[in-house]
PDB file of N, CA and C in Angstrom:
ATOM      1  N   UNK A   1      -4.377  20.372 -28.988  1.00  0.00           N
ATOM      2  CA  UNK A   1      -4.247  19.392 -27.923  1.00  0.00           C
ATOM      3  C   UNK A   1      -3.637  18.109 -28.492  1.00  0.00           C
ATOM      4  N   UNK A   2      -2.747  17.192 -27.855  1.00  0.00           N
ATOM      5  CA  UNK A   2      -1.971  16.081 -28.000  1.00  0.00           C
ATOM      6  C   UNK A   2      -3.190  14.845 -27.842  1.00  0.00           C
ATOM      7  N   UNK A   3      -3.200  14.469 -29.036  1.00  0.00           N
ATOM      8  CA  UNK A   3      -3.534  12.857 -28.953  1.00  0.00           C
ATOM      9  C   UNK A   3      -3.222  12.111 -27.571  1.00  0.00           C
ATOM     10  N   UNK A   4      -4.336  11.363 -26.719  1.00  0.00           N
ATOM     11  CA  UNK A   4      -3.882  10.435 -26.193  1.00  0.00           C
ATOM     12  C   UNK A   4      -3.295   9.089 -26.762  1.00  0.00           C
ATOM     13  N   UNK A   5      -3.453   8.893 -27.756  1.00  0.00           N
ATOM     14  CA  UNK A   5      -2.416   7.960 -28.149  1.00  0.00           C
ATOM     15  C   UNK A   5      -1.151   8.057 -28.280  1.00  0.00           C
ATOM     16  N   UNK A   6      -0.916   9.302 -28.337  1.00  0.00           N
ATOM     17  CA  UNK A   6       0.911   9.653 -28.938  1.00  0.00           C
ATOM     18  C   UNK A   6       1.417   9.901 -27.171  1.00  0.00           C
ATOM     19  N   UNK A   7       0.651   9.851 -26.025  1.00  0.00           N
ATOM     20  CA  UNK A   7       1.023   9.543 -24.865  1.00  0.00           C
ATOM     21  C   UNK A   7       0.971   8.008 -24.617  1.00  0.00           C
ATOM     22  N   UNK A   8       0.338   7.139 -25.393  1.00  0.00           N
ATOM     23  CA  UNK A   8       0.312   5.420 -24.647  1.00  0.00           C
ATOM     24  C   UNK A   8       1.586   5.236 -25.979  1.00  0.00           C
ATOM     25  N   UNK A   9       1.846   5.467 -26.977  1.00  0.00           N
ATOM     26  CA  UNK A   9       2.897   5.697 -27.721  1.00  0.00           C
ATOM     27  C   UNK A   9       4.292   5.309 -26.984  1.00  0.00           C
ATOM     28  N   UNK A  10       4.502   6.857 -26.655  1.00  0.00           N
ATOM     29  CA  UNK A  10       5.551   7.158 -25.816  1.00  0.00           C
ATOM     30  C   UNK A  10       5.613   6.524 -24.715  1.00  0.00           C
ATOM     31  N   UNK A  11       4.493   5.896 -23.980  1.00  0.00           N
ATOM     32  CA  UNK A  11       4.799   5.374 -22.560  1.00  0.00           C
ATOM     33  C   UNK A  11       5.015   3.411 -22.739  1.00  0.00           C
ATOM     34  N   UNK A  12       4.851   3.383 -24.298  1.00  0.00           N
ATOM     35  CA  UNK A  12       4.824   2.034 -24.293  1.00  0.00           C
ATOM     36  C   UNK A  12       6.527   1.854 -25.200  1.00  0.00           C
ATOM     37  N   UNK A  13       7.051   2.634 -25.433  1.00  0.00           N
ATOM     38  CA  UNK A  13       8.469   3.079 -25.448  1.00  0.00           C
ATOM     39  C   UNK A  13       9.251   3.041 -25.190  1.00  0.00           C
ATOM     40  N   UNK A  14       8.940   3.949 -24.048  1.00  0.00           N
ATOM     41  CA  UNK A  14      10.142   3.890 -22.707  1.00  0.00           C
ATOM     42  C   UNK A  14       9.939   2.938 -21.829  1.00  0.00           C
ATOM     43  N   UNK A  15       8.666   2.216 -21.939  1.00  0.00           N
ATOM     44  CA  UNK A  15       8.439   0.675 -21.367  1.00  0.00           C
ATOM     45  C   UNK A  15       9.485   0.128 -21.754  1.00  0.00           C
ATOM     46  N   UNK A  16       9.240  -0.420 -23.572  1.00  0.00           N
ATOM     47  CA  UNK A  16      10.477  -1.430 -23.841  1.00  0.00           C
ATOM     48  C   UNK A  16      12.008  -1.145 -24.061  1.00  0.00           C
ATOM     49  N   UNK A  17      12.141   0.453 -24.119  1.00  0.00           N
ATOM     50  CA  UNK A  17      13.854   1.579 -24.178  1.00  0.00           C
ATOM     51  C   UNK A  17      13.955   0.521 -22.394  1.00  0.00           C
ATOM     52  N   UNK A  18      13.542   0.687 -21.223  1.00  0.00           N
ATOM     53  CA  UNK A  18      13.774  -0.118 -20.354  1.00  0.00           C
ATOM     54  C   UNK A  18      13.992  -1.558 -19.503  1.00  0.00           C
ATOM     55  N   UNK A  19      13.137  -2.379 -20.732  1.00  0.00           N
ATOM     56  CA  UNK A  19      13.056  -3.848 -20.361  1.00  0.00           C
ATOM     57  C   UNK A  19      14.467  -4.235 -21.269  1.00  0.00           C
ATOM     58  N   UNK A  20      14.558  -4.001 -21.966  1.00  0.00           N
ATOM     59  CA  UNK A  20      15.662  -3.974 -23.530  1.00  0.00           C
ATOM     60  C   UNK A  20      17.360  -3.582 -22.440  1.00  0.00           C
ATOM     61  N   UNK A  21      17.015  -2.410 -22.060  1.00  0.00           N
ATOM     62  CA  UNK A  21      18.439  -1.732 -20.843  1.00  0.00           C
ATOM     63  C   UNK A  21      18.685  -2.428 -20.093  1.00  0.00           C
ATOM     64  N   UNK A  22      17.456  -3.015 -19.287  1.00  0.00           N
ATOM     65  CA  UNK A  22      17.789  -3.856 -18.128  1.00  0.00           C
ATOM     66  C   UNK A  22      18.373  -5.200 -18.796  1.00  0.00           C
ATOM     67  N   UNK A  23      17.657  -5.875 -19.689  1.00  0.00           N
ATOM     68  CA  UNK A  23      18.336  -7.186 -20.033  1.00  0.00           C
ATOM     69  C   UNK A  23      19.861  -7.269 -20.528  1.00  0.00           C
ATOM     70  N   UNK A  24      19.841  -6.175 -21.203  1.00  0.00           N
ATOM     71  CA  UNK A  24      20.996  -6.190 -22.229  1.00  0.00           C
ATOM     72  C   UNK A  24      22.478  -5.437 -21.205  1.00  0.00           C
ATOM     73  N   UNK A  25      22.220  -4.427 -20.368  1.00  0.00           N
ATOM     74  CA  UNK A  25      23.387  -4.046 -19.562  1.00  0.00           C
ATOM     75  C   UNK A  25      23.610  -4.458 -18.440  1.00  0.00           C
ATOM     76  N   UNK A  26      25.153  -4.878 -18.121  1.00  0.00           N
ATOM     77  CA  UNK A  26      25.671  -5.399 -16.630  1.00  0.00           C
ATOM     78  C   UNK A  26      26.233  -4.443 -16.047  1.00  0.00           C
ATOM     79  N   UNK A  27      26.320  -3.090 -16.168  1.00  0.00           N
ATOM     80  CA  UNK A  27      26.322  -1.984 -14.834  1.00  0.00           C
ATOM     81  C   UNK A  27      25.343  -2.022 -14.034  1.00  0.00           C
ATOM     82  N   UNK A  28      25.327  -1.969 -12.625  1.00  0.00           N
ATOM     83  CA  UNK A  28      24.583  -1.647 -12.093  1.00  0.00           C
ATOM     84  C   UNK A  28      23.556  -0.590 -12.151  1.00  0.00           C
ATOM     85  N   UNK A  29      24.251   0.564 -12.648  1.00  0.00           N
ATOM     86  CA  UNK A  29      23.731   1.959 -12.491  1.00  0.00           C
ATOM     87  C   UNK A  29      23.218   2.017 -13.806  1.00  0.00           C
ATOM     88  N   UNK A  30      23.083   1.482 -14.855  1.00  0.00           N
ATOM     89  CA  UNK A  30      22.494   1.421 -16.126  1.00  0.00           C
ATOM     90  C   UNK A  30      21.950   0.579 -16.056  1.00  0.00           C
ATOM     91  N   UNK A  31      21.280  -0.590 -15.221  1.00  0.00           N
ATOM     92  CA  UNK A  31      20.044  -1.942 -14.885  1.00  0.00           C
ATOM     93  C   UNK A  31      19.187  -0.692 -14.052  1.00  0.00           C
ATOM     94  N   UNK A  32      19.717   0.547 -13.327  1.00  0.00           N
ATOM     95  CA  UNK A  32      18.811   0.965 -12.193  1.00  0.00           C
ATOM     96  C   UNK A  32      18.189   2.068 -13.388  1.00  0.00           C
ATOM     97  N   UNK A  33      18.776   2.750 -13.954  1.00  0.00           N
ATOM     98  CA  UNK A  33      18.567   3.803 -14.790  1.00  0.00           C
ATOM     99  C   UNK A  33      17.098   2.636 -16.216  1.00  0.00           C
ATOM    100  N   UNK A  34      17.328   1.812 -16.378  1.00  0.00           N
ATOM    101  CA  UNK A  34      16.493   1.161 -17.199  1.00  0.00           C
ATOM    102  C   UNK A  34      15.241   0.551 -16.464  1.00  0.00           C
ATOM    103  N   UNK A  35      15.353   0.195 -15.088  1.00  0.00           N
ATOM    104  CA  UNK A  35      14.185   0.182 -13.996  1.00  0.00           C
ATOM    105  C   UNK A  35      12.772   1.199 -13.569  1.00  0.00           C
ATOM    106  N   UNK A  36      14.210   2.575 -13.551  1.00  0.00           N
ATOM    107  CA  UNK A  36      13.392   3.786 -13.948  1.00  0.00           C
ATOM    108  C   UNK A  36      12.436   4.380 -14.906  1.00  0.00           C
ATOM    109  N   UNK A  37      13.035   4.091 -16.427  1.00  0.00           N
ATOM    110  CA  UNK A  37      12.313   4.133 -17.280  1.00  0.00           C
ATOM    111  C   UNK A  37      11.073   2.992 -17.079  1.00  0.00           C
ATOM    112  N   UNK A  38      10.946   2.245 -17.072  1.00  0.00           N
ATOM    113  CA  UNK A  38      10.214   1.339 -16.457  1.00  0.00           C
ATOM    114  C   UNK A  38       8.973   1.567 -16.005  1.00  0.00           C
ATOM    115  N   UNK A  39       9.454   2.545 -14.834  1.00  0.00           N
ATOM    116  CA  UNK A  39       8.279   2.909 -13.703  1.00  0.00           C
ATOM    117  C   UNK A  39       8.035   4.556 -14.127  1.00  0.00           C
ATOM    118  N   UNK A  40       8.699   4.877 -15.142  1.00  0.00           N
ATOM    119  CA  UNK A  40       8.207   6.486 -15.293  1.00  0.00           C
ATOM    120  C   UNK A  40       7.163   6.029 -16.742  1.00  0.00           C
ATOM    121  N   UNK A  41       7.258   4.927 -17.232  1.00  0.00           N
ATOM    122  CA  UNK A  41       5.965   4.649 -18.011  1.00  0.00           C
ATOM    123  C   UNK A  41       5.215   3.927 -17.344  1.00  0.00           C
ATOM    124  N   UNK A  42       5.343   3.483 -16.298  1.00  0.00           N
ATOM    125  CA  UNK A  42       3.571   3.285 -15.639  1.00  0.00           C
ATOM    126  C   UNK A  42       2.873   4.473 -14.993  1.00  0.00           C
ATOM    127  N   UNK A  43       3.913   5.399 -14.446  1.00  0.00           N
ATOM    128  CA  UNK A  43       3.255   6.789 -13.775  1.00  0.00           C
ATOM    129  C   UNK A  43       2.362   7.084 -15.160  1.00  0.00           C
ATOM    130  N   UNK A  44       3.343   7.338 -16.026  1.00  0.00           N
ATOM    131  CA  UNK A  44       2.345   8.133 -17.656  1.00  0.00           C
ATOM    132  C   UNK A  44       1.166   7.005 -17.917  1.00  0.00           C
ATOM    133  N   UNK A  45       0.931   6.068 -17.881  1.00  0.00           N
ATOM    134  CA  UNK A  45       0.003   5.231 -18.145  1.00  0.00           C
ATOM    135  C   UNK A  45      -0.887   5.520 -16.787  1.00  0.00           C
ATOM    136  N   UNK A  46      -0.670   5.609 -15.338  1.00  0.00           N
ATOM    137  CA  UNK A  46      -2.031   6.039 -14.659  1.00  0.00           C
ATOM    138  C   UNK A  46      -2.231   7.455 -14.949  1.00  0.00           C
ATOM    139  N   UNK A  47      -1.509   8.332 -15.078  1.00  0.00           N
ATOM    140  CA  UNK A  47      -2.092  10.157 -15.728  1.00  0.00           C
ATOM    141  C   UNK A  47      -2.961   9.384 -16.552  1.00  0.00           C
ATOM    142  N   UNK A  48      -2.438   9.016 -18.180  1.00  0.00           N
ATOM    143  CA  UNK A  48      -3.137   8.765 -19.430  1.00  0.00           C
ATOM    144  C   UNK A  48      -4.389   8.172 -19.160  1.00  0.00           C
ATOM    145  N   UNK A  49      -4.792   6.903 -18.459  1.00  0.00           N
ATOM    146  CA  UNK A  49      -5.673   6.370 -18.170  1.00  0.00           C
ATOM    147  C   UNK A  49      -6.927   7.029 -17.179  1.00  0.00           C
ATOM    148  N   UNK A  50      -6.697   7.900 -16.883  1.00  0.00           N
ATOM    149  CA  UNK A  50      -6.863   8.533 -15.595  1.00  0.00           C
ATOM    150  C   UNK A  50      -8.009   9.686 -16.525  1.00  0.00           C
ATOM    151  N   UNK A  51      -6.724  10.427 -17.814  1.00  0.00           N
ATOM    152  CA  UNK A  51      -7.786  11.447 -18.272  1.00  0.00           C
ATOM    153  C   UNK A  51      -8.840  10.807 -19.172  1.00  0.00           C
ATOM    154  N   UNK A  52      -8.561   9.341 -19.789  1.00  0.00           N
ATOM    155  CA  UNK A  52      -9.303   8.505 -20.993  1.00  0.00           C
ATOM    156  C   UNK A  52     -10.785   8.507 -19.861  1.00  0.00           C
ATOM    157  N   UNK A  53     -10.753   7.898 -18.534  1.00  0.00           N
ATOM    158  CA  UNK A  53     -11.245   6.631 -18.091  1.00  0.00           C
ATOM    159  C   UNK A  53     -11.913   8.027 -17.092  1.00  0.00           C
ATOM    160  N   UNK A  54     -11.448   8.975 -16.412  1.00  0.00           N
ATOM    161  CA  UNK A  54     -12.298   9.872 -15.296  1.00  0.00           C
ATOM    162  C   UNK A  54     -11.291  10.958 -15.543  1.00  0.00           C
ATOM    163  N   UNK A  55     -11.955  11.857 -16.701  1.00  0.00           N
ATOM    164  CA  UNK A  55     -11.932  13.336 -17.162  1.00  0.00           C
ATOM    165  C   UNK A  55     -11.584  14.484 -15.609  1.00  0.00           C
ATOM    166  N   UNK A  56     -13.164  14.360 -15.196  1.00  0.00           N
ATOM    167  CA  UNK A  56     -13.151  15.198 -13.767  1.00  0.00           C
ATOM    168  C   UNK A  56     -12.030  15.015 -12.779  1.00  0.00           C
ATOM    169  N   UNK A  57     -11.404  13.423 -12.508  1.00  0.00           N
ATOM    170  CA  UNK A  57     -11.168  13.268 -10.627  1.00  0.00           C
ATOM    171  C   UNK A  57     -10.170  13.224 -11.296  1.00  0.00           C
ATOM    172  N   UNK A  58      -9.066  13.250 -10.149  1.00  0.00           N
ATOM    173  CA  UNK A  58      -7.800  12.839  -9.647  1.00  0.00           C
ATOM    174  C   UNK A  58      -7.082  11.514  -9.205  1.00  0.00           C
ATOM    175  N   UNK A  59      -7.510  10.316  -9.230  1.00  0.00           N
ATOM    176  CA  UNK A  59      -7.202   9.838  -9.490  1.00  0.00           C
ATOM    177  C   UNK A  59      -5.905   8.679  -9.352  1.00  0.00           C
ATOM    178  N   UNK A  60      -5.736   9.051 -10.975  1.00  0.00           N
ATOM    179  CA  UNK A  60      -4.474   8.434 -11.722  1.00  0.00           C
ATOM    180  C   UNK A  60      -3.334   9.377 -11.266  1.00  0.00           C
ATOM    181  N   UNK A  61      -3.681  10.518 -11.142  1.00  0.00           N
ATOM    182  CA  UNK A  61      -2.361  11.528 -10.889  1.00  0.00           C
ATOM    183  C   UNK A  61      -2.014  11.827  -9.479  1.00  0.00           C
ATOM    184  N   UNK A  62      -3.100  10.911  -8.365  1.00  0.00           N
ATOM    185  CA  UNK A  62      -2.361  10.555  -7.208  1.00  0.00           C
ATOM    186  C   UNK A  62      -1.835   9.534  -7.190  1.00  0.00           C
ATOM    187  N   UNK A  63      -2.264   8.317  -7.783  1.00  0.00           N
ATOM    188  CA  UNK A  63      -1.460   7.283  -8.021  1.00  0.00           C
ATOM    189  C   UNK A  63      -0.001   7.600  -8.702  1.00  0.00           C
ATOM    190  N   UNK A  64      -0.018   7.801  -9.809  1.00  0.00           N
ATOM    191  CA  UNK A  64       1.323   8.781 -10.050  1.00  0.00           C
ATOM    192  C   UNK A  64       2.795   9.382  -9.340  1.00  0.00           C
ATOM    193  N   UNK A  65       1.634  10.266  -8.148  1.00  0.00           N
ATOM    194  CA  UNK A  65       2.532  10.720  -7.112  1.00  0.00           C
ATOM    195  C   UNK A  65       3.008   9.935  -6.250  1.00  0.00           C
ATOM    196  N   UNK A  66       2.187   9.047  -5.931  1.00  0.00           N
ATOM    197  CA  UNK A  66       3.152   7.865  -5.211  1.00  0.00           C
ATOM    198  C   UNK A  66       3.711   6.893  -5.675  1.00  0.00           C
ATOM    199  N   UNK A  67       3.644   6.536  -6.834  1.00  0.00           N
ATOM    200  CA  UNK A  67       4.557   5.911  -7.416  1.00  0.00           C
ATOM    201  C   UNK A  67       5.515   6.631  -7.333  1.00  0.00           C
ATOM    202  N   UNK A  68       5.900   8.238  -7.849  1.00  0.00           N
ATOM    203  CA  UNK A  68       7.287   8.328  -7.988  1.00  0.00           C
ATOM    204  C   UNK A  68       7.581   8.769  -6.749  1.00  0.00           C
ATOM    205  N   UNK A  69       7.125   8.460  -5.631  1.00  0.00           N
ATOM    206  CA  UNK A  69       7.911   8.939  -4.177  1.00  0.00           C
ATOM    207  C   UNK A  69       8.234   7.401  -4.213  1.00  0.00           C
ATOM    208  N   UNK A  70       7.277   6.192  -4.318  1.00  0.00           N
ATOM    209  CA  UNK A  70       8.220   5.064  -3.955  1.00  0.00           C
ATOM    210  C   UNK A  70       9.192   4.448  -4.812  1.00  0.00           C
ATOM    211  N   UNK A  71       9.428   5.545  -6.047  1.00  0.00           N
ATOM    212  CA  UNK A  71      10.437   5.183  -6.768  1.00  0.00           C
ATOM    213  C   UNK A  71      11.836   5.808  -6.313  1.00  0.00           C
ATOM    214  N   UNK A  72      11.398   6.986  -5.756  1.00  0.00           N
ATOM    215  CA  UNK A  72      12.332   7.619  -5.411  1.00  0.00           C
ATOM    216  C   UNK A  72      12.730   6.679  -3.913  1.00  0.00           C
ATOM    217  N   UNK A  73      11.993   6.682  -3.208  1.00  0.00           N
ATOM    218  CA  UNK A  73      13.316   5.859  -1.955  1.00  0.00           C
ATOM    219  C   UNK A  73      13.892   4.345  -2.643  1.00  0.00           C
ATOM    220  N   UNK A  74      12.883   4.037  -3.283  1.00  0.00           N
ATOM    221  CA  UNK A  74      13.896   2.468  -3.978  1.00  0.00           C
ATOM    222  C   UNK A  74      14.706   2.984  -4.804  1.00  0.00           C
ATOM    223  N   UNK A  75      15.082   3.975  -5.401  1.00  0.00           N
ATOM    224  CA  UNK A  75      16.270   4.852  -5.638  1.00  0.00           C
ATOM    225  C   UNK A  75      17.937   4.736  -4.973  1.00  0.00           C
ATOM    226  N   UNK A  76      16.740   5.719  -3.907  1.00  0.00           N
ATOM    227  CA  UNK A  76      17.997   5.932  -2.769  1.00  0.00           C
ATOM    228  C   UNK A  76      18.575   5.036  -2.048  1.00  0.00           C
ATOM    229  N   UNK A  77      17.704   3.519  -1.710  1.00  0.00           N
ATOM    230  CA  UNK A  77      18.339   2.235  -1.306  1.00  0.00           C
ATOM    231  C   UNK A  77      19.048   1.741  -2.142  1.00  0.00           C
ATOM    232  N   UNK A  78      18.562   1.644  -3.502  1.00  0.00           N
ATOM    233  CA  UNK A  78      19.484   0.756  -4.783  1.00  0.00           C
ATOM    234  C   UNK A  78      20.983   1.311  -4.293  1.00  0.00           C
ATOM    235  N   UNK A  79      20.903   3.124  -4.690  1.00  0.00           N
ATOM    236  CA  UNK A  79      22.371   3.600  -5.192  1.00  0.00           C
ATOM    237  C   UNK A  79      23.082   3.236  -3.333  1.00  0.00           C
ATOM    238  N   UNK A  80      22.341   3.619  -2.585  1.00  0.00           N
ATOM    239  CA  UNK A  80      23.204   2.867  -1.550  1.00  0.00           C
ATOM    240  C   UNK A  80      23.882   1.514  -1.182  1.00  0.00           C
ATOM    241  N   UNK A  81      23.250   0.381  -1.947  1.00  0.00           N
ATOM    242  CA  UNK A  81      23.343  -0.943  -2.249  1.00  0.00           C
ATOM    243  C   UNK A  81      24.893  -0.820  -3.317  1.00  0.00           C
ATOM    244  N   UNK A  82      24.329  -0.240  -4.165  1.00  0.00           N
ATOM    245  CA  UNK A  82      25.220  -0.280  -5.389  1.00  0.00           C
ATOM    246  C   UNK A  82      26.571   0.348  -4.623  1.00  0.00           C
ATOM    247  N   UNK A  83      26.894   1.709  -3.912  1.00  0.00           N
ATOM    248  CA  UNK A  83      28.249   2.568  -3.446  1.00  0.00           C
ATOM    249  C   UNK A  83      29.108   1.159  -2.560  1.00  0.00           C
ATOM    250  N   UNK A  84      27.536   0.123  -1.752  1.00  0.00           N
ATOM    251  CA  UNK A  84      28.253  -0.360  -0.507  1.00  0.00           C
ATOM    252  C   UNK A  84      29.134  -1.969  -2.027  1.00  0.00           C
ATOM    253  N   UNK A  85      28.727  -2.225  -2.820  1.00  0.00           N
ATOM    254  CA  UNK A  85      29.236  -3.129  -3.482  1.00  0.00           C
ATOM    255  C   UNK A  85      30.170  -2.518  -3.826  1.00  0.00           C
ATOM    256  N   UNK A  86      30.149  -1.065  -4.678  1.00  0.00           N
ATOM    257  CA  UNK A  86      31.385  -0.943  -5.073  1.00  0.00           C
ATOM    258  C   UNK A  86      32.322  -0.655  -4.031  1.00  0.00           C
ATOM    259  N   UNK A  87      32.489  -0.295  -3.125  1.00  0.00           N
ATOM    260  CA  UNK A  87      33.480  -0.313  -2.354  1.00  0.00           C
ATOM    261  C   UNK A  87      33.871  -2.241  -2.257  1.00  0.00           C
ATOM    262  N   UNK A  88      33.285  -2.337  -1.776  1.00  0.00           N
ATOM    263  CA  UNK A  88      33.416  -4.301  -1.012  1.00  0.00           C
ATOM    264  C   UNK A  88      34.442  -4.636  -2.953  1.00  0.00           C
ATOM    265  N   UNK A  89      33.511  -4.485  -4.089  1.00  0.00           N
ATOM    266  CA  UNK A  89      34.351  -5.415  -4.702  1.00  0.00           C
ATOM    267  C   UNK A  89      35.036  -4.430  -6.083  1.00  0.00           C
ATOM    268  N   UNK A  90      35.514  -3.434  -5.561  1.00  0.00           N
ATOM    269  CA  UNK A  90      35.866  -2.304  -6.582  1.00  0.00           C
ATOM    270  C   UNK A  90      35.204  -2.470  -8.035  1.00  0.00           C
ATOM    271  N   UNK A  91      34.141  -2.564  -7.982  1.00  0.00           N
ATOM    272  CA  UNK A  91      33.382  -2.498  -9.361  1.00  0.00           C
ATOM    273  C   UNK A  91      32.056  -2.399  -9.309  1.00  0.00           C
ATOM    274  N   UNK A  92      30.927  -2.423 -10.444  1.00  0.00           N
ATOM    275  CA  UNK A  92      29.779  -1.579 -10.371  1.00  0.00           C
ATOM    276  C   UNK A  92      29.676  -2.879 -11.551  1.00  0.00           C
ATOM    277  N   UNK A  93      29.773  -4.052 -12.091  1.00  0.00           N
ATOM    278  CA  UNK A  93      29.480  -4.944 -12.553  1.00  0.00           C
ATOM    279  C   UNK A  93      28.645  -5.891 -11.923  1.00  0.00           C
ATOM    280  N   UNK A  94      27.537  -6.748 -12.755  1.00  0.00           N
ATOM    281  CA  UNK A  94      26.692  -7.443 -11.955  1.00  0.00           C
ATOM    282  C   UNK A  94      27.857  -8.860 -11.758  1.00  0.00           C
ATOM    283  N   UNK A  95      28.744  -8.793 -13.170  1.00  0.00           N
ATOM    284  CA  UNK A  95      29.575 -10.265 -12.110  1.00  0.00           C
ATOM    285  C   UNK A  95      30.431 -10.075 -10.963  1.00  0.00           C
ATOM    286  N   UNK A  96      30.843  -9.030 -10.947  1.00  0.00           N
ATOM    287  CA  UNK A  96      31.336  -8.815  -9.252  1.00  0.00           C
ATOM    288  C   UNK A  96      30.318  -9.535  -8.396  1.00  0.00           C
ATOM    289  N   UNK A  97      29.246  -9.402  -8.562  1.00  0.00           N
ATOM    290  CA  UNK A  97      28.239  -9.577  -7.546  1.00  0.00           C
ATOM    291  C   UNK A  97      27.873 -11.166  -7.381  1.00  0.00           C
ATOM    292  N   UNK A  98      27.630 -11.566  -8.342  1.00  0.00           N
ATOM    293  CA  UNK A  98      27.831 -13.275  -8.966  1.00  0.00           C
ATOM    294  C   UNK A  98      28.777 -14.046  -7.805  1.00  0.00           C
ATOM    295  N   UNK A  99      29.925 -13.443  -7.846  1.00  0.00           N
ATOM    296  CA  UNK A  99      31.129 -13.829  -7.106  1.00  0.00           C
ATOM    297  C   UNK A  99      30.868 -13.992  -5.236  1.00  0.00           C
ATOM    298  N   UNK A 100      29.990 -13.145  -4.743  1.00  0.00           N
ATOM    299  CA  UNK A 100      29.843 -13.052  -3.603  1.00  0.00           C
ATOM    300  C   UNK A 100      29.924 -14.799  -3.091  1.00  0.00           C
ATOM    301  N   UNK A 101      30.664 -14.397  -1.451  1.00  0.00           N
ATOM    302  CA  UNK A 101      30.480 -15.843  -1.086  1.00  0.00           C
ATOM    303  C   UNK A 101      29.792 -15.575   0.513  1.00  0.00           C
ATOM    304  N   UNK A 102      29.049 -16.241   1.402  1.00  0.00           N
ATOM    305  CA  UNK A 102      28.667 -16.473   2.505  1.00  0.00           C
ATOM    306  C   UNK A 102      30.030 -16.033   3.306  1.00  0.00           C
TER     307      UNK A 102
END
């Protein structure tokens, strides 16, 4: 059986593989892709916490599940956000976006 630590490990990881992506890249679609990582280490942190903290119940791994359904439609709004910019300013850069005027 796997250490729970080598799961808060890994989930504290892809925490900062994501805060690190988001700061450091101006694609859009690589700020959304580093958001993700993000929120797929808090899902692993309510599982992990979930088996540390209540062995028996369920929990953390319904919390889990709805996290990644409401990751998934803030997904599907972002990349729709993102297609409707790139059309408007032919690019997928956050300074395109900078530029916007009223």
């Amino acid at each position: 059986m796997i250490p729970v630590e080598f799961f808060l490990i890994l989930s504290t990881l892809l925490f900062f593989i994501g805060v690190f992506g988001f700061v450091t890249r101006r694609n859009l679609i690589a700020m959304l892709i580093s958001i993700e990582l993000v929120l797929n280490s808090v899902d692993m942190n309510f599982a992990v916490f979930n088996r540390i903290l209540y062995p028996g119940q369920l929990e953390g791994m319904f919390f889990s599940v709805f996290s990644i359904g409401v990751s998934a439609a803030e997904t599907a709004v972002t990349v729709a956000i993102i297609i409707n910019v790139y059309r408007r300013f032919k690019s997928d850069q956050v300074n395109s976006i900078e530029n916007m005027k009223l």
